[in-house]
C-alpha atoms as a PDB file:
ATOM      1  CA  UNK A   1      -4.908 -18.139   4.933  1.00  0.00           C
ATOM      2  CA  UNK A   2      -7.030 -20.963   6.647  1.00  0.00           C
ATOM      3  CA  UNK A   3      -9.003 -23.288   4.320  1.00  0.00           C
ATOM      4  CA  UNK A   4     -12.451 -23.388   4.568  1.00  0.00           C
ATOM      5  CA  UNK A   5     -11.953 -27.337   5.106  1.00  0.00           C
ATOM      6  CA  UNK A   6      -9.856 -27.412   8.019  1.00  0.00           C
ATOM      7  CA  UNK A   7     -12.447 -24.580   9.761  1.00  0.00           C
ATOM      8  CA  UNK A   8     -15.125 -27.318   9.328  1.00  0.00           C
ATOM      9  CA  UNK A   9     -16.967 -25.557   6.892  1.00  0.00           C
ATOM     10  CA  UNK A  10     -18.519 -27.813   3.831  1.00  0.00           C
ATOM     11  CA  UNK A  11     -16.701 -27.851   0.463  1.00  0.00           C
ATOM     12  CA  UNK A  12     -17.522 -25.990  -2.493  1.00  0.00           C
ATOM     13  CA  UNK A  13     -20.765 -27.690  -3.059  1.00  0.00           C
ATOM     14  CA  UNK A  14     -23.587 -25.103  -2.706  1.00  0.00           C
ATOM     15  CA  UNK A  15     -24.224 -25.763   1.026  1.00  0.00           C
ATOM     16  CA  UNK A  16     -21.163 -23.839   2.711  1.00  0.00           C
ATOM     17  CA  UNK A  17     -20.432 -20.192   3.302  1.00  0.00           C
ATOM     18  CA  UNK A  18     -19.288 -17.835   0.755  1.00  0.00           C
ATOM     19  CA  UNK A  19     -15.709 -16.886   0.371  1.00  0.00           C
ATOM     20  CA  UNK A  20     -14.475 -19.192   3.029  1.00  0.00           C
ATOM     21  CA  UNK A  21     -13.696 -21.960   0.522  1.00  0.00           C
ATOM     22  CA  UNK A  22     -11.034 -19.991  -0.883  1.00  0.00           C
ATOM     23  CA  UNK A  23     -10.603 -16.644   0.631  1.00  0.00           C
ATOM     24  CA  UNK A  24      -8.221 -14.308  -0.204  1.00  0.00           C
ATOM     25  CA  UNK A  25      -5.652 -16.727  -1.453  1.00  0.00           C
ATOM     26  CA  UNK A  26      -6.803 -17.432  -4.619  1.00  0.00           C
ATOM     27  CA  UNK A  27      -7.502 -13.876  -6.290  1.00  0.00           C
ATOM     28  CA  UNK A  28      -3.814 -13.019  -4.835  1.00  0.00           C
ATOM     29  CA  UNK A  29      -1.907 -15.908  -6.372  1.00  0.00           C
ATOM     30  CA  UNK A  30      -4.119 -15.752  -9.206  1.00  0.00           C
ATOM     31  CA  UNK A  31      -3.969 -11.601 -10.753  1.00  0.00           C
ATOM     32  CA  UNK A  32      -0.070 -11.663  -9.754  1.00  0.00           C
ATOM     33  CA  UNK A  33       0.817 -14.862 -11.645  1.00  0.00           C
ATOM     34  CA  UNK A  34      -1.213 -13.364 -14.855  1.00  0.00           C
ATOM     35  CA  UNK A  35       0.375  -9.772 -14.232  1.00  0.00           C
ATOM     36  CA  UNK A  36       4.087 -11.843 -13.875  1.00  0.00           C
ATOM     37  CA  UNK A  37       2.943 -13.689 -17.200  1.00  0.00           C
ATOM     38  CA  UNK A  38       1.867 -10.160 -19.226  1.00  0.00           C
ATOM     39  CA  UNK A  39       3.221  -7.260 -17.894  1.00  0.00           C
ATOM     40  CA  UNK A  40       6.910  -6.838 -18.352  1.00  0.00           C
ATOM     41  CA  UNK A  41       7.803  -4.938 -15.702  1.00  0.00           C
ATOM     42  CA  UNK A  42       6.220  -7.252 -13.406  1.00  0.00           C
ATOM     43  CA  UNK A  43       8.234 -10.265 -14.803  1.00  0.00           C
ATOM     44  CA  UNK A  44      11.061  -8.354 -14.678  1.00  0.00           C
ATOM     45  CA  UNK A  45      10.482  -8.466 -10.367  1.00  0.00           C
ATOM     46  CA  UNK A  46      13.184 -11.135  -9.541  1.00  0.00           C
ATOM     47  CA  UNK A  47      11.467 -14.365  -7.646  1.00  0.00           C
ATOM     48  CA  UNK A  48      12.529 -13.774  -4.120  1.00  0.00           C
ATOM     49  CA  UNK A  49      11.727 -10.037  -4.224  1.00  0.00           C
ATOM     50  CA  UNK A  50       8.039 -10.976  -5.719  1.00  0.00           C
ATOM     51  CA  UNK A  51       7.303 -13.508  -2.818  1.00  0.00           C
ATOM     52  CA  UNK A  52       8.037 -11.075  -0.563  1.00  0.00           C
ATOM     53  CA  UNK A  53       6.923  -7.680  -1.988  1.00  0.00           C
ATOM     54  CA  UNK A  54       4.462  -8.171  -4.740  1.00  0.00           C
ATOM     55  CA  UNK A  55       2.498 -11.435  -3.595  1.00  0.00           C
ATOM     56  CA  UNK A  56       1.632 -10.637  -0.107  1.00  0.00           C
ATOM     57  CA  UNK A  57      -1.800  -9.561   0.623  1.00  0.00           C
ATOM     58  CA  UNK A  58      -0.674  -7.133   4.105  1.00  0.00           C
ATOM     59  CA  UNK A  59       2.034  -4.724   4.611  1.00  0.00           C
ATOM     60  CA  UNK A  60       1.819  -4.848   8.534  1.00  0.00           C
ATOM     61  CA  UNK A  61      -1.069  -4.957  10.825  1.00  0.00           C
ATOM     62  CA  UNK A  62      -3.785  -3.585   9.125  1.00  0.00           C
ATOM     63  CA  UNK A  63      -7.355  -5.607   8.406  1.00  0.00           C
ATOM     64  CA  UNK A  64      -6.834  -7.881   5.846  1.00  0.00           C
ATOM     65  CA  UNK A  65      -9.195  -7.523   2.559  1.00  0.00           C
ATOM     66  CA  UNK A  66      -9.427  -8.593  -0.965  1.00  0.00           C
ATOM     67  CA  UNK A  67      -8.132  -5.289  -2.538  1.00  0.00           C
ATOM     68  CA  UNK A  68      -6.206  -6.719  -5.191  1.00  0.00           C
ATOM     69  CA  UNK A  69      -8.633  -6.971  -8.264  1.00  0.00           C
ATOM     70  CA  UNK A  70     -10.520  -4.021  -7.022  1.00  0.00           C
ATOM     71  CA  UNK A  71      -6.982  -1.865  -7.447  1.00  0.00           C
ATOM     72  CA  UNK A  72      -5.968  -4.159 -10.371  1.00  0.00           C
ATOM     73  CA  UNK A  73      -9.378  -3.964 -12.018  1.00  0.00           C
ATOM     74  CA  UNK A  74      -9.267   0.203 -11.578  1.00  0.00           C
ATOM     75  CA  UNK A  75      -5.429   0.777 -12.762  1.00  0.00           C
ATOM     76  CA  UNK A  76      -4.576  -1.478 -15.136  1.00  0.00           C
ATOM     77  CA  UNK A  77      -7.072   0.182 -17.651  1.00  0.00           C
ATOM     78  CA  UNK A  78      -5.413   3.441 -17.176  1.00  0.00           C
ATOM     79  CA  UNK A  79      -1.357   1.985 -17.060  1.00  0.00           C
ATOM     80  CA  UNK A  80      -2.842   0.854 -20.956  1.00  0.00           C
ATOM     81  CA  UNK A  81      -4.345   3.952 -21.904  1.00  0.00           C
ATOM     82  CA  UNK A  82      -0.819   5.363 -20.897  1.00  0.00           C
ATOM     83  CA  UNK A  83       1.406   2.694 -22.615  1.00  0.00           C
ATOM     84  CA  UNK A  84      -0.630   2.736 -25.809  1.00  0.00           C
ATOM     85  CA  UNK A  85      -2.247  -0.651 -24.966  1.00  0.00           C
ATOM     86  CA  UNK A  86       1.819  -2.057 -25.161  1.00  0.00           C
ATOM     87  CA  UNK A  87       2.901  -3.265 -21.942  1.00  0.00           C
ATOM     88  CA  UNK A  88       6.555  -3.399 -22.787  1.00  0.00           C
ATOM     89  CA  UNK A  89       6.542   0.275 -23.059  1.00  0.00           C
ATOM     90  CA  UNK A  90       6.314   1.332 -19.432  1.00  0.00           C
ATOM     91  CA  UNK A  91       8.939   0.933 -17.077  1.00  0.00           C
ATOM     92  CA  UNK A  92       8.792   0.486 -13.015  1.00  0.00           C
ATOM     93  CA  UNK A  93       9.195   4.203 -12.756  1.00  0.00           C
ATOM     94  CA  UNK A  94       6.401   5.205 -15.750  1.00  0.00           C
ATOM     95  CA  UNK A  95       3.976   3.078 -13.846  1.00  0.00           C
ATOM     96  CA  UNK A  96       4.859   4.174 -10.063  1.00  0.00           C
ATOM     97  CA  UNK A  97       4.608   7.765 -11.589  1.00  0.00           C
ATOM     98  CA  UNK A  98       0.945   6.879 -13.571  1.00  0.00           C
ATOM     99  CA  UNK A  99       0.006   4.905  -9.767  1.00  0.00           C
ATOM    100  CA  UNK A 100       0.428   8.110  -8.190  1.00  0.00           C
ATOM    101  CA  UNK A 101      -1.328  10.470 -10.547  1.00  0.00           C
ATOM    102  CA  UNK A 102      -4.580   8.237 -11.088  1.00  0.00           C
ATOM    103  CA  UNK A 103      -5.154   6.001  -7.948  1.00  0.00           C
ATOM    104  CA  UNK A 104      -6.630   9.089  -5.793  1.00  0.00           C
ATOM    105  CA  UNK A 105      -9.279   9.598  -7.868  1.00  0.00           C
ATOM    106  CA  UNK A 106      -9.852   6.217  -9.820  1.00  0.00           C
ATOM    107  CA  UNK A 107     -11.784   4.336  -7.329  1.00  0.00           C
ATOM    108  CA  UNK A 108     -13.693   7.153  -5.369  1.00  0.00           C
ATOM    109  CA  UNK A 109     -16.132   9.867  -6.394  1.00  0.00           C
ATOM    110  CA  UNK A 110     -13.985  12.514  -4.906  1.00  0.00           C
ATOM    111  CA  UNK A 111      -9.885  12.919  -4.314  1.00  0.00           C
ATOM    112  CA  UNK A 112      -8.821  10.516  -1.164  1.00  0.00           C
ATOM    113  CA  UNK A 113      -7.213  13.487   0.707  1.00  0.00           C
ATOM    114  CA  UNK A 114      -4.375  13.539   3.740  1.00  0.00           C
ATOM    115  CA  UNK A 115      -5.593  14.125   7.388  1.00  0.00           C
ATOM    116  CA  UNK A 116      -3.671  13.557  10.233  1.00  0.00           C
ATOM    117  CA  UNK A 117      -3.487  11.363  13.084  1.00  0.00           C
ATOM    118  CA  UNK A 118      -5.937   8.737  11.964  1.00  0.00           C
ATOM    119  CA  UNK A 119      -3.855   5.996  12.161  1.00  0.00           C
ATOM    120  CA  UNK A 120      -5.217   3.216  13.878  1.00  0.00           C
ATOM    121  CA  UNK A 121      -8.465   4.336  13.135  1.00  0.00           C
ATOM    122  CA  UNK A 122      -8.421   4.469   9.366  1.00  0.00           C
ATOM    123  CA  UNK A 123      -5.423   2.665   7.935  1.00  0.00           C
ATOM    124  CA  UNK A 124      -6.185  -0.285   5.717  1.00  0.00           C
ATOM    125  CA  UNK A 125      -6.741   0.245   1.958  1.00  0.00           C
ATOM    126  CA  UNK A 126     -10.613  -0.540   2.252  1.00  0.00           C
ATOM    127  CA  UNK A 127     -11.097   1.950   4.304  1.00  0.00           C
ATOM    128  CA  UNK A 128      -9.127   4.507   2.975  1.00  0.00           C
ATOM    129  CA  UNK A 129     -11.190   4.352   0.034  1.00  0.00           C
ATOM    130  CA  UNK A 130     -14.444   4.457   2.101  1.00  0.00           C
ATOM    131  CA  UNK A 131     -13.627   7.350   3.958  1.00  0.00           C
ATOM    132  CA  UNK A 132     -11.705   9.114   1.493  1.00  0.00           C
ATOM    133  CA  UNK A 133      -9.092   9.963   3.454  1.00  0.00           C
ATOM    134  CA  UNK A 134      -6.532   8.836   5.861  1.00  0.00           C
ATOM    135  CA  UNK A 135      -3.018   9.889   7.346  1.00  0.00           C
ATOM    136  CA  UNK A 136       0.852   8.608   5.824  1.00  0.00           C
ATOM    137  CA  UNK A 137       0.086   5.224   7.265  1.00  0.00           C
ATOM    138  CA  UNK A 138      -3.255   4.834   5.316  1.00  0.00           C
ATOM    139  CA  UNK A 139      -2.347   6.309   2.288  1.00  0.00           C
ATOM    140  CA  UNK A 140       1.056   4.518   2.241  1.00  0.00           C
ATOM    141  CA  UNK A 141      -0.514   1.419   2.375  1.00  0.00           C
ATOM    142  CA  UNK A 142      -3.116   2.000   0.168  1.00  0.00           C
ATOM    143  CA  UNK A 143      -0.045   2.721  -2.348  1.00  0.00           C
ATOM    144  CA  UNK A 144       1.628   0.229  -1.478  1.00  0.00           C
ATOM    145  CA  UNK A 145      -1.082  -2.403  -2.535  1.00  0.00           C
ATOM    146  CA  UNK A 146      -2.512  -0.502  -5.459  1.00  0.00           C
ATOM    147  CA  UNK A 147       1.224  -0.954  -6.971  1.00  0.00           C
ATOM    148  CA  UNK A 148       1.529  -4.838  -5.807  1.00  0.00           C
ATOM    149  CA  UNK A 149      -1.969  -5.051  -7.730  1.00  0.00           C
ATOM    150  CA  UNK A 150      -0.692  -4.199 -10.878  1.00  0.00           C
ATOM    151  CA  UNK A 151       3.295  -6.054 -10.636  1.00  0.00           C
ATOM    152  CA  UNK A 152       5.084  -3.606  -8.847  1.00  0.00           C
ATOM    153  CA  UNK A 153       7.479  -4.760  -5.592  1.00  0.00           C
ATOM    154  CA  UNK A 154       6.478  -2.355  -2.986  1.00  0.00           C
ATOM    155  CA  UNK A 155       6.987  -1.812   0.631  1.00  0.00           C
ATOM    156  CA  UNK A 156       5.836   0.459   3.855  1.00  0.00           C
ATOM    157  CA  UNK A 157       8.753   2.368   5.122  1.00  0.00           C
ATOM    158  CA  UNK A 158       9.228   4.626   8.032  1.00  0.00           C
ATOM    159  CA  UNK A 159      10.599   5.890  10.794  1.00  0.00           C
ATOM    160  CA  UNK A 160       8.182   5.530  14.572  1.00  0.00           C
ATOM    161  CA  UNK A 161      10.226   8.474  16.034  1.00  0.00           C
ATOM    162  CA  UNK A 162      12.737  11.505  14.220  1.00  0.00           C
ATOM    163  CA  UNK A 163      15.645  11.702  15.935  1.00  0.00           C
ATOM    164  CA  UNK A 164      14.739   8.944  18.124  1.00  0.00           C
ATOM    165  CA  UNK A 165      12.318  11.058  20.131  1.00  0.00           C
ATOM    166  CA  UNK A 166       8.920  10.247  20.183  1.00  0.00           C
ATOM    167  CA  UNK A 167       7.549  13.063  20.790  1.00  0.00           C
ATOM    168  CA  UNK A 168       9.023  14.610  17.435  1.00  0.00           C
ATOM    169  CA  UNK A 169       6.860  12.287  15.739  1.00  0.00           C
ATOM    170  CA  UNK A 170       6.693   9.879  12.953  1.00  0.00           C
ATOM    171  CA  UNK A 171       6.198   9.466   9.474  1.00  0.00           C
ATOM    172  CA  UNK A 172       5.501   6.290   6.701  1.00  0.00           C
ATOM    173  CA  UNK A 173       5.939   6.377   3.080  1.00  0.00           C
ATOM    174  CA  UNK A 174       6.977   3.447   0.638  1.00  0.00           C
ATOM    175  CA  UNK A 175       9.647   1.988  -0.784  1.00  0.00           C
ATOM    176  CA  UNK A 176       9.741   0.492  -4.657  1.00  0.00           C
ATOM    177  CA  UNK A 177      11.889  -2.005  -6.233  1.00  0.00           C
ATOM    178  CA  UNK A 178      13.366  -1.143  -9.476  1.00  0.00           C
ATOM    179  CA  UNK A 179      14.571  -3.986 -11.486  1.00  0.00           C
ATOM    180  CA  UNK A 180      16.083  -1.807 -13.654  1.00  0.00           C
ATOM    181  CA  UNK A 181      18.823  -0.488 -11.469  1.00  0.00           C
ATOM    182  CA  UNK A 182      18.003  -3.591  -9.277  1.00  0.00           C
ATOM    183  CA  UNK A 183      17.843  -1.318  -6.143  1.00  0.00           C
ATOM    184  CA  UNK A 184      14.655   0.035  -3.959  1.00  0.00           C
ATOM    185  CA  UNK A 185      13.624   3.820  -3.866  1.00  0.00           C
ATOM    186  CA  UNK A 186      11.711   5.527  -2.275  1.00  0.00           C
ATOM    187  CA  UNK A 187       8.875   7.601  -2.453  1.00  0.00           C
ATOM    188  CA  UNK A 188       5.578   9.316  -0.758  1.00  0.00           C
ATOM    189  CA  UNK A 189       1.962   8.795  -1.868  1.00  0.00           C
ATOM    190  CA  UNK A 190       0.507  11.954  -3.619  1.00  0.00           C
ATOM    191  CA  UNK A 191      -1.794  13.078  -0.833  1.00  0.00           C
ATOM    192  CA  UNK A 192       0.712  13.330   1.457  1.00  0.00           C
ATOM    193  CA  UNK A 193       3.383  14.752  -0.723  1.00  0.00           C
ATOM    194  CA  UNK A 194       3.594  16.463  -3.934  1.00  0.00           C
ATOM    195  CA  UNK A 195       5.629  15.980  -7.299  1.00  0.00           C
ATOM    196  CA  UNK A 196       8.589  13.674  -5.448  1.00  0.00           C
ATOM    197  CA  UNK A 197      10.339  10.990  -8.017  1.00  0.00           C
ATOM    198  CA  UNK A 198      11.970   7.911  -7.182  1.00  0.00           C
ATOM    199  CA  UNK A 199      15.502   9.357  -8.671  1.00  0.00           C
ATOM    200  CA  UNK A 200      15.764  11.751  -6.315  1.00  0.00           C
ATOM    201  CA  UNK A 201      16.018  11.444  -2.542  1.00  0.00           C
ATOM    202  CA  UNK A 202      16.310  15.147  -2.015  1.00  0.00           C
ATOM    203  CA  UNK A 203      12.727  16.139  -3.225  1.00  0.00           C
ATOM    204  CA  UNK A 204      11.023  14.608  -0.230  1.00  0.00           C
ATOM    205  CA  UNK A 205      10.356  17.319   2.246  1.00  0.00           C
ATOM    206  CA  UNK A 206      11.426  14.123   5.166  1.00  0.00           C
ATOM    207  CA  UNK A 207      14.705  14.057   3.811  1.00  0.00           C
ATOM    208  CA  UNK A 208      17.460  16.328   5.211  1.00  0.00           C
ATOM    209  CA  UNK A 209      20.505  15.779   7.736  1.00  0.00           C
ATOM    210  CA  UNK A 210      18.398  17.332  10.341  1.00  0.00           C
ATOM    211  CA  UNK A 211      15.820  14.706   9.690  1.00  0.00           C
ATOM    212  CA  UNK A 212      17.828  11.732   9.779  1.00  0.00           C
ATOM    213  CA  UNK A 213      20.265  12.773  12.572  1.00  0.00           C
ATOM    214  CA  UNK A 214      20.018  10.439  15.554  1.00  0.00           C
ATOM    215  CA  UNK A 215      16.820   8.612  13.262  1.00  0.00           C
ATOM    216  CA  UNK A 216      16.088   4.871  12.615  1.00  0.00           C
ATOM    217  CA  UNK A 217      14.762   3.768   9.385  1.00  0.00           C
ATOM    218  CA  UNK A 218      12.568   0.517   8.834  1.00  0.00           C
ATOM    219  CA  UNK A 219      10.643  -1.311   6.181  1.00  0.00           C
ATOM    220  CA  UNK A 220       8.305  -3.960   6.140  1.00  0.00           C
ATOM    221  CA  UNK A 221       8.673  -7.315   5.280  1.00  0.00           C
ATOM    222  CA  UNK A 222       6.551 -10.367   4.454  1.00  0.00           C
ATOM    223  CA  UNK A 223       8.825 -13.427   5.438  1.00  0.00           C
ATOM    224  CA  UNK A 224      10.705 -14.187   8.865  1.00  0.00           C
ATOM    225  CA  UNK A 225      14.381 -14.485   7.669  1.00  0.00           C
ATOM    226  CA  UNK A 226      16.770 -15.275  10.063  1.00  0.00           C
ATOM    227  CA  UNK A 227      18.348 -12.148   9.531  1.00  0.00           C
ATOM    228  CA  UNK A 228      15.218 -10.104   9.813  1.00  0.00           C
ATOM    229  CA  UNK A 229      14.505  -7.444  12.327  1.00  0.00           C
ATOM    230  CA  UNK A 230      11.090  -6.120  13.273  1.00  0.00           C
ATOM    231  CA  UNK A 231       9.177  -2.885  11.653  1.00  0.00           C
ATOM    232  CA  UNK A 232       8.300  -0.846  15.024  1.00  0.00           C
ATOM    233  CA  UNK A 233       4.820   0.894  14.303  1.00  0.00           C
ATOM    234  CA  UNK A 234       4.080   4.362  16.230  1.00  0.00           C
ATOM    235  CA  UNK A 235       0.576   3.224  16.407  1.00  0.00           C
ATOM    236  CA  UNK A 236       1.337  -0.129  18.150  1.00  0.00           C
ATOM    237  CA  UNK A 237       4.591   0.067  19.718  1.00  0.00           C
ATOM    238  CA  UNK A 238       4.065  -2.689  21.789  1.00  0.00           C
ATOM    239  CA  UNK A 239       3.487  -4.897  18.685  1.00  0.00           C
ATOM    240  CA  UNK A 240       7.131  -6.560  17.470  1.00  0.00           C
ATOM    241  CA  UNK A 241       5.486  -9.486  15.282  1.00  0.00           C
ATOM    242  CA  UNK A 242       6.283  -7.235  12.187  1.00  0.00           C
ATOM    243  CA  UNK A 243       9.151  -8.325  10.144  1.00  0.00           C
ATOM    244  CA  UNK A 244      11.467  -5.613   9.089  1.00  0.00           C
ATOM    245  CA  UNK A 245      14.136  -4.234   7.443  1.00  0.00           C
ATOM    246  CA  UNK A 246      16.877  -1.722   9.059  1.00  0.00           C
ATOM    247  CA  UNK A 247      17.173   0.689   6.505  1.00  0.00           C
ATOM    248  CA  UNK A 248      19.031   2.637   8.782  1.00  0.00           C
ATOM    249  CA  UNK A 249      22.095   2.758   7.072  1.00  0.00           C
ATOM    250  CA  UNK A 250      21.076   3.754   3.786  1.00  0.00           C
ATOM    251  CA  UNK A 251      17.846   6.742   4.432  1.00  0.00           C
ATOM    252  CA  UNK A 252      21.260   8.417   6.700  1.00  0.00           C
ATOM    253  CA  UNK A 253      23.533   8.195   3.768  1.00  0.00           C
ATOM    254  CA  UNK A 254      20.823   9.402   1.132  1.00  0.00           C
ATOM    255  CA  UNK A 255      19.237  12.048   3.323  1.00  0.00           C
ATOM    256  CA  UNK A 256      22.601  13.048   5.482  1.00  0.00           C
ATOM    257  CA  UNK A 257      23.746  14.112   1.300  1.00  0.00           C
ATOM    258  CA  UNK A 258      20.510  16.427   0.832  1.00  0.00           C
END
């Protein structure tokens, strides 16, 4: 995030523009430090897995936006409601389950429904919830964020062609870190799925030996590691300034067992 200072824009005395003082960098730092500081499961993130999962404000390439206190204001109400106002009583699961059930309909007068192929033209969270709908990219990411708003270490995950064909498609979903087992899972937002868990790898229609025969696997990253290798978009192929994760490896063992 650029500074309002170094743009040439006044300071924060009345006279410059709003928002471009601080921009989105403050409300980020800000709501996760206080979610680290209250909400056990989100202290229970380790550091380096925060900094890169919970704290960044983008997944990929999608339009950047303040969602964080809009999803944070919206859930956290309801992840109390479910925990009996006692934070220490949910775990990463309870709340990725609770995400899923409420976020479709918490922020939008009607359910935020699937529809295909509208990746690139609806795909970041704001507006997702504008249009009320958007395809696996969309609502992926719109998961994605709604769980980094309230703690959670979440990714985009994918695959930008089964069976390394193209024209057999491709498919997103997310990935959540479980401090609990100390692992990452995987899972598909609601609209685009149905009653999947994170225990589970079998109960996502995606995952079968057919699937993942001949199939790369990626998720996204936040930092540049040395070691890091790019997340290939379908809707952007010629893009490669996406960190990634080959998660090649693991989606063949888990879905080759199905």
């Amino acid at each position: 995030v650029v500074g309002a200072a170094s743009l040439g824009f006044p300071g924060p005395d009345g006279s410059g523009v709003d928002g471009l003082n601080y921009g989105v960098l403050q409300p980020t730092v800000n709501i996760s430090l206080e979610n680290r500081a209250q909400l056990g499961w989100a202290a229970a993130v380790p550091k380096d897995v925060w900094q890169d999962f919970v704290l960044p404000y983008a997944s990929v390439n999608e339009a950047r936006s303040n969602w964080r206190p809009l999803l944070r204001d919206a859930l956290l109400p309801l992840l109390m409601n479910a925990s009996g106002d006692a934070p220490g009583a949910l775990n990463t699961t309870a709340v990725v389950s609770a995400v899923n059930a409420q976020l479709w309909s918490a922020l939008t007068p009607t359910l935020i429904t699937f529809r295909s192929s509208q990746t690139p033209l609806i795909y970041d969270p704001m507006s997702v919830l504008a249009f009320g709908y958007a395809s696996c990219t969309g609502v992926s990411l719109l998961f994605a964020d709604a769980l980094r708003s309230v703690g959670v270490a979440a990714r985009l995950a994918g695959t930008p062609a089964w069976n390394g064909n193209a024209s057999n498609g491709n498919h997103n979903w997310i990935e959540v870190f479980e401090p609990e087992t100390g692992a990452w899972s995987f899972i598909e937002a609601k609209p685009a799925g149905g009653g999947e868990t994170l225990s589970n790898p079998c109960d996502k229609w995606f995952c079968s030996p057919a699937k993942a025969a001949g199939t790369q696997f990626f998720a996204a990253q936040w930092s540049r590691a040395t070691n890091a290798s790019i997340y290939p978009m379908a809707w952007d192929v010629a893009n490669l300034d996406v960190p990634g994760v080959d998660r090649t490896a693991y989606y063949q063992q888990a879905c080759g067992a199905c």
